[in-house]
Protein backbone atom coordinates (compact mmCIF):
# COMPACT_ATOMS: atom_id res chain seq x y z
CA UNK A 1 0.00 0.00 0.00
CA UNK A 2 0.86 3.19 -0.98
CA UNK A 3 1.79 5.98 1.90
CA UNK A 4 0.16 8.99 0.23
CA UNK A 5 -0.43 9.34 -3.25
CA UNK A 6 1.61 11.66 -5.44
CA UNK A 7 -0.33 13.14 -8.30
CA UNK A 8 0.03 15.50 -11.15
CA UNK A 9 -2.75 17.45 -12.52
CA UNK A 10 -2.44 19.71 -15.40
CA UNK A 11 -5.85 21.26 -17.32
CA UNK A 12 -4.91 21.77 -21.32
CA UNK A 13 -6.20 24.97 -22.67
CA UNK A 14 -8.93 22.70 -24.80
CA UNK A 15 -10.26 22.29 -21.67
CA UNK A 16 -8.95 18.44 -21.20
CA UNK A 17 -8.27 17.59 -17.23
CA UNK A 18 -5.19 14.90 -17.02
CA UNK A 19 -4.91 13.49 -13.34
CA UNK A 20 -1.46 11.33 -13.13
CA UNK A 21 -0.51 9.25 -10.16
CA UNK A 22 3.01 7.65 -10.54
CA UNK A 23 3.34 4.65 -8.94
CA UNK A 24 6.97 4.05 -8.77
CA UNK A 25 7.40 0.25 -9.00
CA UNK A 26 4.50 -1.09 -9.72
CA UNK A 27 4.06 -3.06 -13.08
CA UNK A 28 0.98 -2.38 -13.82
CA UNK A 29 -0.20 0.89 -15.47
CA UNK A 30 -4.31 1.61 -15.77
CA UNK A 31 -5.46 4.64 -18.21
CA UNK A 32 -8.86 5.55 -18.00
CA UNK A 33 -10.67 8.37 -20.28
CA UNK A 34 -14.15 9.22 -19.10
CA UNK A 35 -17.00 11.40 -20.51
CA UNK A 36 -19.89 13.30 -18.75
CA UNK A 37 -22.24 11.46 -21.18
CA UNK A 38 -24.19 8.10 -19.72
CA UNK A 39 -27.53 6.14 -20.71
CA UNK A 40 -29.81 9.05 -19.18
CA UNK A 41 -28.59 11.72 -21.19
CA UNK A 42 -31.24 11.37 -23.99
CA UNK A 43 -32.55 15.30 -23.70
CA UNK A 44 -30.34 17.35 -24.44
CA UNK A 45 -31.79 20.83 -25.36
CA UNK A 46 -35.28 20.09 -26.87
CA UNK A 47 -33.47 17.02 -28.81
CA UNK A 48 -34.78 14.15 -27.74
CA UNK A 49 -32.02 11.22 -28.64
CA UNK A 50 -32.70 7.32 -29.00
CA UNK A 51 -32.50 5.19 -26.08
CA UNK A 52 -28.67 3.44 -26.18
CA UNK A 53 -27.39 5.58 -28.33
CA UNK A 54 -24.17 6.48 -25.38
CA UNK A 55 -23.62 2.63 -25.85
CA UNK A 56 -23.76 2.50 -29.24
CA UNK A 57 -20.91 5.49 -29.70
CA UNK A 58 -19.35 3.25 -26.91
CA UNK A 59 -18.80 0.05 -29.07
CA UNK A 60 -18.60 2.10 -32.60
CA UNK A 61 -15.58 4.34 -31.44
CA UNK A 62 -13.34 1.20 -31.51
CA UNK A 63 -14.10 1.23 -35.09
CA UNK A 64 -11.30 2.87 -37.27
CA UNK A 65 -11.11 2.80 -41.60
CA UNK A 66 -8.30 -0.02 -41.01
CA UNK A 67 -8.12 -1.15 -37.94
CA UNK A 68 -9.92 -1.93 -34.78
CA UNK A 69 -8.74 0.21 -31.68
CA UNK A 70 -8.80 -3.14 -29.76
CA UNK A 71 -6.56 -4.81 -31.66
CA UNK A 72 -3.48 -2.20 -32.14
CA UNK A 73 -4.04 -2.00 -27.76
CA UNK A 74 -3.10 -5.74 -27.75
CA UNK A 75 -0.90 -4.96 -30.67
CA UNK A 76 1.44 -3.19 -27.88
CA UNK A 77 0.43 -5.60 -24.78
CA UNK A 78 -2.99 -4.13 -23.47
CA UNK A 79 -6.27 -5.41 -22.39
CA UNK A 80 -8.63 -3.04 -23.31
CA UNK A 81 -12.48 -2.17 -22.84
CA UNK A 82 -15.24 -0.03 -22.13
CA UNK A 83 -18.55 0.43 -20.55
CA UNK A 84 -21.64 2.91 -19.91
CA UNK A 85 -22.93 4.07 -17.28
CA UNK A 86 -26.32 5.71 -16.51
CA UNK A 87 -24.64 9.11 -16.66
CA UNK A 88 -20.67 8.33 -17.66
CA UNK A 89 -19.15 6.30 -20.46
CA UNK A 90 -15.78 5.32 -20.02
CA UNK A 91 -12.63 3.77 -22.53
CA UNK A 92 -9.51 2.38 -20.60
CA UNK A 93 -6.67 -0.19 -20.91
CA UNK A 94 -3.88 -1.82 -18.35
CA UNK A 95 -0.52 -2.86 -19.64
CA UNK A 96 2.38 -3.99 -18.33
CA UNK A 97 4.41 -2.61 -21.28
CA UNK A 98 4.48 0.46 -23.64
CA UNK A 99 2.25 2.29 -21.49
CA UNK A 100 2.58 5.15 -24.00
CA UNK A 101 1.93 3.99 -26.77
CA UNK A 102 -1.53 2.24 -25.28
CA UNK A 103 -2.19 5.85 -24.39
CA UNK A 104 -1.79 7.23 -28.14
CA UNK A 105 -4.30 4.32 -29.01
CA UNK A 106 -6.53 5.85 -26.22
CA UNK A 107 -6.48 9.18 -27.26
CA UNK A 108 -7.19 8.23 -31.19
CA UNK A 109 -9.70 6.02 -30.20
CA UNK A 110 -11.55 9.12 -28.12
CA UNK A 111 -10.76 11.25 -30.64
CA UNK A 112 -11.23 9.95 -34.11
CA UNK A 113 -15.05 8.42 -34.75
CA UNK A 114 -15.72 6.35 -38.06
CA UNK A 115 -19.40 6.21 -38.35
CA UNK A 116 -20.67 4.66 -41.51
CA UNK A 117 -23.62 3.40 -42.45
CA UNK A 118 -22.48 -0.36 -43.57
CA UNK A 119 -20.53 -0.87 -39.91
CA UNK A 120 -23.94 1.23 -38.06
CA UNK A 121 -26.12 -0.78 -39.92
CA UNK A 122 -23.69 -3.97 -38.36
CA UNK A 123 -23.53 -3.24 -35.11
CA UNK A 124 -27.10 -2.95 -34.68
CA UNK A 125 -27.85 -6.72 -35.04
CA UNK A 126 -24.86 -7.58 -32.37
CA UNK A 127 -26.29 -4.85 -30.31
CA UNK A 128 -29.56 -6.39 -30.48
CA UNK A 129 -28.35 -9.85 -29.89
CA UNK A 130 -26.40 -8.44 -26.61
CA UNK A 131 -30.25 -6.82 -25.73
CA UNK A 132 -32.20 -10.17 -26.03
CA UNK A 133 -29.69 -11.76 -24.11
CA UNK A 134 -30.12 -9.56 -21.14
CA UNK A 135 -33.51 -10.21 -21.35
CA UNK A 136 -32.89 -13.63 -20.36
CA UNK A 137 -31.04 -13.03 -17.13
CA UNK A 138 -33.64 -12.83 -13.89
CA UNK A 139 -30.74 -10.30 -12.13
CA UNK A 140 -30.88 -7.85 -14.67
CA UNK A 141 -34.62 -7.91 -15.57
CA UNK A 142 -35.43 -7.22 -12.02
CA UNK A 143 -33.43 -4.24 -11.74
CA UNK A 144 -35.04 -2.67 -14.86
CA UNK A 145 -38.18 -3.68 -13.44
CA UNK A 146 -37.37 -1.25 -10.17
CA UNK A 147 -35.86 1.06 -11.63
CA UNK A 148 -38.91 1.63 -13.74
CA UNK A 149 -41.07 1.39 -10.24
CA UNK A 150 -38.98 4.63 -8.62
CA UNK A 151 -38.61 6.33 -11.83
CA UNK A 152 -41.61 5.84 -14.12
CA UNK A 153 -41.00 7.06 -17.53
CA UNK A 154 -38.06 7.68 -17.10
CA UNK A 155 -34.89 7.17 -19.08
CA UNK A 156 -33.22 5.56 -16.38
CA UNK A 157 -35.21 2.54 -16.21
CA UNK A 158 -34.55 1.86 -19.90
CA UNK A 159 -31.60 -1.06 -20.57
CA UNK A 160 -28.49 1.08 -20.99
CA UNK A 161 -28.19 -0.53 -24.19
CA UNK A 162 -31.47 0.61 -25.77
CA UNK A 163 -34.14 -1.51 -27.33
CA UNK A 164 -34.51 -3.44 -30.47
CA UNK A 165 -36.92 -0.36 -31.73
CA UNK A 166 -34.41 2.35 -30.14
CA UNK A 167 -31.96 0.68 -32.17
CA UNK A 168 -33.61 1.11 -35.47
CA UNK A 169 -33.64 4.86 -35.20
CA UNK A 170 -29.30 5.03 -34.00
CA UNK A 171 -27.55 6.48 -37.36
CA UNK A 172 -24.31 7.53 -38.64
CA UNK A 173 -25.31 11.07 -38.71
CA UNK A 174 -26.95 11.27 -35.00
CA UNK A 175 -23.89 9.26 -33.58
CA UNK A 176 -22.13 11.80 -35.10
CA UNK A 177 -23.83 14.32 -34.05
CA UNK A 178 -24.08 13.44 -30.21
CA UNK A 179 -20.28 12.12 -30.49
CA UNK A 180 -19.30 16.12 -31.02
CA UNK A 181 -21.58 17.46 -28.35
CA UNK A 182 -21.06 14.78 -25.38
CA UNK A 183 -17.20 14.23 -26.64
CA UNK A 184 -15.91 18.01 -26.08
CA UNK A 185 -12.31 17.95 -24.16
CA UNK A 186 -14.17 19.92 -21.14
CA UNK A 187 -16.53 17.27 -21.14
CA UNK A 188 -13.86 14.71 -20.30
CA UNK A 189 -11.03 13.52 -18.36
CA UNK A 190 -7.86 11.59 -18.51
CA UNK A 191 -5.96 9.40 -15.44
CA UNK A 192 -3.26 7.54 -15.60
CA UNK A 193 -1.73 5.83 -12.57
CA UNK A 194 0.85 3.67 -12.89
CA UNK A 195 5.10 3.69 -13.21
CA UNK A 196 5.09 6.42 -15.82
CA UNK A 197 6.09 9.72 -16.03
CA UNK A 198 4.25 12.33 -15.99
CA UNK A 199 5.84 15.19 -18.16
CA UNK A 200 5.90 12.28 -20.97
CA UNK A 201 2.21 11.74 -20.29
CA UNK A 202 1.24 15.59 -20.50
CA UNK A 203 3.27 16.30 -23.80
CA UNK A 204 1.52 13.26 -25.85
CA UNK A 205 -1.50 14.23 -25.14
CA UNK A 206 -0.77 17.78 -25.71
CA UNK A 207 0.79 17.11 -28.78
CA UNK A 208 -2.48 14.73 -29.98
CA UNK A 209 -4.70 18.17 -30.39
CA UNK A 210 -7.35 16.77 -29.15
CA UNK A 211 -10.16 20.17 -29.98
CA UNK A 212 -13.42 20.84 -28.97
CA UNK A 213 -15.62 19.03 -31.74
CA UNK A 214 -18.95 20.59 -31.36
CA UNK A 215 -21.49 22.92 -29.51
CA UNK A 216 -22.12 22.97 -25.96
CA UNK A 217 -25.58 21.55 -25.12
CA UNK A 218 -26.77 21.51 -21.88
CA UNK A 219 -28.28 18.19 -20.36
CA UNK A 220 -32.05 18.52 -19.11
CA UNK A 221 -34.19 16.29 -17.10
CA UNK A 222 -37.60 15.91 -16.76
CA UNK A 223 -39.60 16.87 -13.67
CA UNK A 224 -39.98 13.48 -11.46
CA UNK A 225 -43.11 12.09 -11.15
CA UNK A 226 -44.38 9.54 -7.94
CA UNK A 227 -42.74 6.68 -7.84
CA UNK A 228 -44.66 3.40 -8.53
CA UNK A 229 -46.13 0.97 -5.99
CA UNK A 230 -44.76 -2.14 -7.18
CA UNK A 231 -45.78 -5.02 -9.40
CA UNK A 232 -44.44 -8.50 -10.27
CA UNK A 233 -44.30 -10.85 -12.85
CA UNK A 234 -43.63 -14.58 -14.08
CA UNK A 235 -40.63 -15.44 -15.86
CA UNK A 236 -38.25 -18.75 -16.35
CA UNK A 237 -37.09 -19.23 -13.21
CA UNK A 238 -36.74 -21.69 -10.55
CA UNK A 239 -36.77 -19.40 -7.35
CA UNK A 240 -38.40 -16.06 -6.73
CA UNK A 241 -36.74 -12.98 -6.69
CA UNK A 242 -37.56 -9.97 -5.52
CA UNK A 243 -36.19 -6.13 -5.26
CA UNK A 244 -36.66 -3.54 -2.83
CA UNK A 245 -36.57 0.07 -3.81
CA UNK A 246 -35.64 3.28 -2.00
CA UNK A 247 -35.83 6.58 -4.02
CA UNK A 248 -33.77 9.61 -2.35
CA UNK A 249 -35.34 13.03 -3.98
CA UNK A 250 -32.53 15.43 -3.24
CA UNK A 251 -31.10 18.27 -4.54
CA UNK A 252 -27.92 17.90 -3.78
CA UNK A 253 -24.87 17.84 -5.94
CA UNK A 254 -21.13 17.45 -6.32
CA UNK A 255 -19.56 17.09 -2.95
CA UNK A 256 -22.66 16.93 -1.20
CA UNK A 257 -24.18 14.22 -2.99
CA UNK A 258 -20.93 11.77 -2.70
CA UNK A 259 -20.77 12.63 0.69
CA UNK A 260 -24.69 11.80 1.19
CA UNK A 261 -23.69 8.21 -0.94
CA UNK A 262 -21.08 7.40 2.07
CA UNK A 263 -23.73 8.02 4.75
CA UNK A 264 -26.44 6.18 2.84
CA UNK A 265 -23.85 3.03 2.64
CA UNK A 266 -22.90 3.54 5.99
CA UNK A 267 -27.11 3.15 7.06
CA UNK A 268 -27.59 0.24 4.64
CA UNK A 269 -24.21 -1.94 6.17
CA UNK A 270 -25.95 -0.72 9.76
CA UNK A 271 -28.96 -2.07 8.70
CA UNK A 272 -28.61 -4.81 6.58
CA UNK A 273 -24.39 -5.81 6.26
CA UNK A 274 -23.76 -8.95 6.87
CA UNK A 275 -22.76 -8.73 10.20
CA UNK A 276 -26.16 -6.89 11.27
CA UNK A 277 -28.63 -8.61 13.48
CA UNK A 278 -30.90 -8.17 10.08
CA UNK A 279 -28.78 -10.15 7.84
CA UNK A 280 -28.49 -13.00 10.37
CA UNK A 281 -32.23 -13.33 11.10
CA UNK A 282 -32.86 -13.09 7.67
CA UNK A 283 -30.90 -15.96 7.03
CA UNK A 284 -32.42 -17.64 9.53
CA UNK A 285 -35.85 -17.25 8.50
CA UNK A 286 -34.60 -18.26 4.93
CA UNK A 287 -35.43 -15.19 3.36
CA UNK A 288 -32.20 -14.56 1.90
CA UNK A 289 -29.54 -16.08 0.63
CA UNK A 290 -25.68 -15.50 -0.51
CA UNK A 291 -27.26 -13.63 -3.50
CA UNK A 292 -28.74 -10.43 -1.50
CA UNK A 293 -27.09 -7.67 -1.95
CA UNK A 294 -27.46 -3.85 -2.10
CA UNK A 295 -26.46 -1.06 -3.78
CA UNK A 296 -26.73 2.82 -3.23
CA UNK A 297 -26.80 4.88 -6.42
CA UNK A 298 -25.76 9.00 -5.82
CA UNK A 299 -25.67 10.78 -9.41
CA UNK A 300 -26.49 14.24 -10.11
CA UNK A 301 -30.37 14.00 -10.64
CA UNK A 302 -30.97 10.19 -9.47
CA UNK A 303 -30.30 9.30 -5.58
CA UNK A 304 -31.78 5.28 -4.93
CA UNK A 305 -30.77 2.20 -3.07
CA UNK A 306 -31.92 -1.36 -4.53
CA UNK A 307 -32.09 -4.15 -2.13
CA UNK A 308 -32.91 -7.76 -3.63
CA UNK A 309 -31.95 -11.62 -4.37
CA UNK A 310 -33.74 -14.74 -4.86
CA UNK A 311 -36.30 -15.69 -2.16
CA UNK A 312 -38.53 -18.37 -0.96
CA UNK A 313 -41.15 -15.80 -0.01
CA UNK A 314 -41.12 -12.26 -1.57
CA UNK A 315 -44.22 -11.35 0.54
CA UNK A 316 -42.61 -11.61 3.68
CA UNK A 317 -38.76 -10.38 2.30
CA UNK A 318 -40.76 -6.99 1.47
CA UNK A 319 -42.42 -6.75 5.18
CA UNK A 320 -39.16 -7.77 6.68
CA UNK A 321 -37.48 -5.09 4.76
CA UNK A 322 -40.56 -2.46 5.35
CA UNK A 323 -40.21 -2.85 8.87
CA UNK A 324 -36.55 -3.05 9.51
CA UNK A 325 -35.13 -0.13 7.50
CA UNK A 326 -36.83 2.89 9.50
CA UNK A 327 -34.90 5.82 11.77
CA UNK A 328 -36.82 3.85 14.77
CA UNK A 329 -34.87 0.66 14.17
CA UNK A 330 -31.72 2.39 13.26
CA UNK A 331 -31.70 4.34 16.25
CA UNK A 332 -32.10 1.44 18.28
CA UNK A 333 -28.99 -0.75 16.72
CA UNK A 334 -26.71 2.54 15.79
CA UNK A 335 -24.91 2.35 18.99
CA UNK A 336 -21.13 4.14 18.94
CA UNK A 337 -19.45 1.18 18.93
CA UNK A 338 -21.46 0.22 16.18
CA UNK A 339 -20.88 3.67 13.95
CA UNK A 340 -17.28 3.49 14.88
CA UNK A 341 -16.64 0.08 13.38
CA UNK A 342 -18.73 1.12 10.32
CA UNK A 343 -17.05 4.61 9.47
CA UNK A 344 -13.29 2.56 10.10
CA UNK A 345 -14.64 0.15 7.58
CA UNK A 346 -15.17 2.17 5.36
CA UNK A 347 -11.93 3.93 6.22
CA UNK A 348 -9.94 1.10 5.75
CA UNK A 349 -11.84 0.40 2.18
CA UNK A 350 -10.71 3.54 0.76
CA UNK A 351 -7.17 2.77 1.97
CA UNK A 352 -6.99 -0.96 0.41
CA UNK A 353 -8.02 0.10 -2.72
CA UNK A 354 -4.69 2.64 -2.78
CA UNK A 355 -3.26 -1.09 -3.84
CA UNK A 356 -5.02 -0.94 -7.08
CA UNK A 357 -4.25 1.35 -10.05
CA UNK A 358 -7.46 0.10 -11.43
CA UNK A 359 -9.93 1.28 -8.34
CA UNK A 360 -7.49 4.67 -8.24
CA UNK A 361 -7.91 5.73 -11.69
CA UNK A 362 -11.83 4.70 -12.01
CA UNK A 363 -13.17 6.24 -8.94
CA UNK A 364 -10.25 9.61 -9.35
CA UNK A 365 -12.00 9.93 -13.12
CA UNK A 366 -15.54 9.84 -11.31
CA UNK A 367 -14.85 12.04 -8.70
CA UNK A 368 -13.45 14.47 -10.91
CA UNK A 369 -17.18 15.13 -12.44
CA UNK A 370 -18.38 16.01 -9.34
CA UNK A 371 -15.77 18.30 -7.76
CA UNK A 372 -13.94 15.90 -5.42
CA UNK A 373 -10.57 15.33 -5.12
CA UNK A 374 -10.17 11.70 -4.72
CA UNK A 375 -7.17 12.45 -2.12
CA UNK A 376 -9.87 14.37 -0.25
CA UNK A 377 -12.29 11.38 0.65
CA UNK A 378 -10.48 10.16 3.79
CA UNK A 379 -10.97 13.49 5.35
CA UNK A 380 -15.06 13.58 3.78
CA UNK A 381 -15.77 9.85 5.36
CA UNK A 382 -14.03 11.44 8.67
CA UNK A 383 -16.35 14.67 8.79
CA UNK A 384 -19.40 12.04 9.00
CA UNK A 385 -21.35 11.67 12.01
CA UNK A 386 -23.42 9.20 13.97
CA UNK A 387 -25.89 11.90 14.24
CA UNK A 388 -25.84 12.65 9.71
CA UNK A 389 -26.60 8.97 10.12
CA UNK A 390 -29.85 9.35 11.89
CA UNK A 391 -31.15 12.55 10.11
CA UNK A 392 -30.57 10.78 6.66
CA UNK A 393 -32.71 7.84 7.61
CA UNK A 394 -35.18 9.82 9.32
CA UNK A 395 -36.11 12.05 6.23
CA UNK A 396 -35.86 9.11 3.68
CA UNK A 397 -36.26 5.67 5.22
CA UNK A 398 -40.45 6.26 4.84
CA UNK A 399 -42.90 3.77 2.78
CA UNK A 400 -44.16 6.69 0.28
CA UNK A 401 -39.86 6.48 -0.67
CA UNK A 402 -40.01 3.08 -1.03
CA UNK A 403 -41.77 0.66 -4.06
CA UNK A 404 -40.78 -3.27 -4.66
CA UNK A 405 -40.76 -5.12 -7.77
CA UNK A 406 -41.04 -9.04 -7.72
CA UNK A 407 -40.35 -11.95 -10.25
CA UNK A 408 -41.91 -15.20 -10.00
CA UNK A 409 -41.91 -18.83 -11.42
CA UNK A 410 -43.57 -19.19 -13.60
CA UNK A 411 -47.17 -21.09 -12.54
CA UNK A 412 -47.33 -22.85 -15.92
């Protein structure tokens, strides 16, 4: 583990931020290059754009006259890849040679789109094929399912990668055209962290002129509307499953919101963690198994936790779950002992992950679209309280917050 993290940050005059954290010694070095561009971000202005179409620039950037980006990155020793997020979309690689050449792959890859019709027209039907197969999977169909209960009608609770009729209406000319809005240098941002150095790093991707490709457009979001009060369905399965929804209406942003994300995962592993007196008589009541899980969502505009897994009884998983996350019960468990060990967990996270260029580079590239300096979280997860602990969950842990969404075998 690292002592303290050295890093370099230098802001280009296109408007480009580069973060670089040597890591003398270490053989491994992690690039990541991240846009403020995600699934959700299908208004922009009074355009309306397709559902997947972030994913679809995703996979079609790779795509070069005469070559695939993937290949020349393996070319010089790389693994490569990329995914999309609900509001980021991200390219990276991790090498354990010619770290700068991988980068000059990165920044063409960024920087150079090849949209034609023909390979469009292509990656539609793999698309497609990658959609239907989703559709398959219990895990993922449940979480659309919720998503759709806390945000009806909205574009979060579409599949990141679209729909087979969302698909139809992706071209060459409005990839294109989103590509030069959402793909500006002040739009993005560049880490590195590995054994490189950092002068070297700053003049290539100087010297790439990497310019700003098209008009700004401001993202806009519909108004929310109430969130839904559940459903369920049948599908293929062999054991229920069921999901538990929290939405978080807030208004918070940048610091305030990551910090609100710590102290909403620090009230879930109260609550719920598996060494809470809820996760063991769960267990004992077979309500749960090794598949529940939970995860607490904090992006500018959306604030939700999902709780779910497979179950032998959805009905009483949701009452368990209705009565046990409440201020009343979290007062009652949230003893100082208790928030100690929590807050040092957390701690102690951060500081493990210091081992990884990987977790560095993703969460410093995050962080860096919401004004926080990844160096800074020790001393944000110190400034939290028992006491921001037990206001959060008093103004948010309430049924009209909370929805559920359950699959069942089906009765066939």
């Amino acid at each position: 583990m690292t002592d303290k993290l050295e890093r370099h940050v230098k802001k280009l005059a296109n408007g480009l931020q580069i973060e670089i954290v040597p890591l003398s010694g270490f053989n491994q070095v992690y690039g990541v290059m991240m846009t403020n561009f995600g699934s959700v971000d299908t208004k922009q202005g009074e355009k309306v754009l397709p559902a997947g179409i972030a994913h679809f620039i995703e996979h079609k950037l790779f795509a070069k006259p005469t070559y695939d980006s993937s290949e020349k990155f393996a070319k010089y020793g790389a693994n490569s890849n990329a995914y999309t997020s609900y509001t980021k979309t991200a390219y990276l690689f991790q090498t354990l040679e010619k770290p700068y050449e991988n980068l000059k792959v990165l920044l063409d890859l960024v920087q150079n789109p090849y949209f034609t019709e023909k390979n469009v027209a292509s990656e539609r039907g793999i698309i497609d094929q990658e959609i239907q197969m989703y559709l398959d999977m219990p895990e993922f169909v449940l979480e659309q399912r919720i998503l759709g209960q806390l945000y009806p009608n909205d574009p979060i609770a579409e599949d990141i990668a679209g729909s087979s009729e969302s698909l139809q209406t992706i071209n060459n000319q409005n990839l294109l055209e989103t590509y030069q809005i959402n793909y500006r240098p002040s739009n993005m941002n560049l880490v590195i962290v590995g054994d490189v150095d950092p002068e070297k790093v700053e003049n290539i991707v100087e010297n790439s002129n990497f310019q700003t490709q098209g008009p700004r457009v401001d993202k806009t979001f519909e108004k929310l509307i109430p969130i839904g009060r559940g459903g369920q369905e049948e599908m293929d399965i062999t054991q229920s499953r069921s999901a538990y929804g929290i939405r978080i209406d807030t208004n918070l942003t940048g610091y305030d919101l990551v910090r609100r994300q710590y102290v909403m995962n620090m009230v879930m592993e109260t609550l719920i963690g598996e060494s809470s007196d809820n996760y063991q008589e769960m267990s004992k009541l077979g309500l749960i198994d090794d598949s529940f899980s939970y995860n607490v969502v904090a992006e500018n505009n959306y604030c939700f936790i999902i709780i779910g897994g497979a179950t032998n009884n959805v009905q009483r998983f949701q009452e368990y779950l209705r009565t046990h996350l409440s201020y009343e019960f979290l007062k009652k468990v949230l003893s100082d002992d208790k928030f100690e060990r929590i807050k040092r967990d957390a701690i102690g996270s951060y500081l493990f992950a210091q081992n990884s260029p990987e977790a560095i580079a993703n969460q410093m590239a995050e962080l860096y679209f919401y004004d926080v300096d990844y160096l800074e979280l020790i001393r944000m997860i110190n400034s939290i309280s028992k006491s921001d602990l037990l206001d959060v969950s008093e103004q948010f842990l309430k049924d009209e917050n909370s929805t559920y969404y359950n699959l069942l075998p089906n009765r066939k």
